[in-house]
Protein backbone atom coordinates (compact mmCIF):
# COMPACT_ATOMS: atom_id res chain seq x y z
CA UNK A 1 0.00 0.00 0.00
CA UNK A 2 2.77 2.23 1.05
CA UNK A 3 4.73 1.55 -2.16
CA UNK A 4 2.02 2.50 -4.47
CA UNK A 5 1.12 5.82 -2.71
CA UNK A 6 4.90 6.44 -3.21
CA UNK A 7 4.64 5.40 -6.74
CA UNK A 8 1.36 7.37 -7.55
CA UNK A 9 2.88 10.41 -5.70
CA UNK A 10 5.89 10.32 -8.16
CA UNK A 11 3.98 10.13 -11.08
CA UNK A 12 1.87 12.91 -9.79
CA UNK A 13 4.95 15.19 -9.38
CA UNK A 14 6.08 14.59 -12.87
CA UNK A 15 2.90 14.79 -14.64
CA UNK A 16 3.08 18.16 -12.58
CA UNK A 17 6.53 19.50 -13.59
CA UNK A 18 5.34 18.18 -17.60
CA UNK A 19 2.07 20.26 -16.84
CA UNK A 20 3.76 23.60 -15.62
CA UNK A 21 6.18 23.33 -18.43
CA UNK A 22 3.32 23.25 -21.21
CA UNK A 23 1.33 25.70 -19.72
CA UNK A 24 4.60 27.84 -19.41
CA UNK A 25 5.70 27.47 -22.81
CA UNK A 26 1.91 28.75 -23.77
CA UNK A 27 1.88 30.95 -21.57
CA UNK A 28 5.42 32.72 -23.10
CA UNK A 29 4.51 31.94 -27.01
CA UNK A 30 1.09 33.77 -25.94
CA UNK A 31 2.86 36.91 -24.81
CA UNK A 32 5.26 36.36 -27.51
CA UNK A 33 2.18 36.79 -29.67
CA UNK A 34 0.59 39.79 -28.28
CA UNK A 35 3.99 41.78 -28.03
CA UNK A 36 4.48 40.92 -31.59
CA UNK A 37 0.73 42.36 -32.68
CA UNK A 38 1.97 45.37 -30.34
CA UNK A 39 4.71 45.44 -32.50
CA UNK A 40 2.86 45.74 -35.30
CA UNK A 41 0.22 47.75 -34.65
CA UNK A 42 3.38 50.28 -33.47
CA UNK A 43 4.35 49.89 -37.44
CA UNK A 44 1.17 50.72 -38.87
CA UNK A 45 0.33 54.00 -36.59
């Protein structure tokens, strides 16, 4: 019983870590993005 709380508890930290570095790299390419239209919309005033 022990062992698989251990087990489940590991997978649940690296699902984790995999989780926060998606939503991380989204999160950056997003403001990536919106700079970018800033950018843009700089160049066309």
């Amino acid at each position: 019983m022990g062992n698989n709380f251990q087990n489940y508890e590991k997978f649940r930290k690296q699902t984790n870590h995999k989780f926060c570095q998606n939503a991380r790299k989204i999160w950056t390419w997003s403001i990536r993005k919106w700079t970018d239209l800033d950018r843009h919309s700089l160049y066309l005033k």
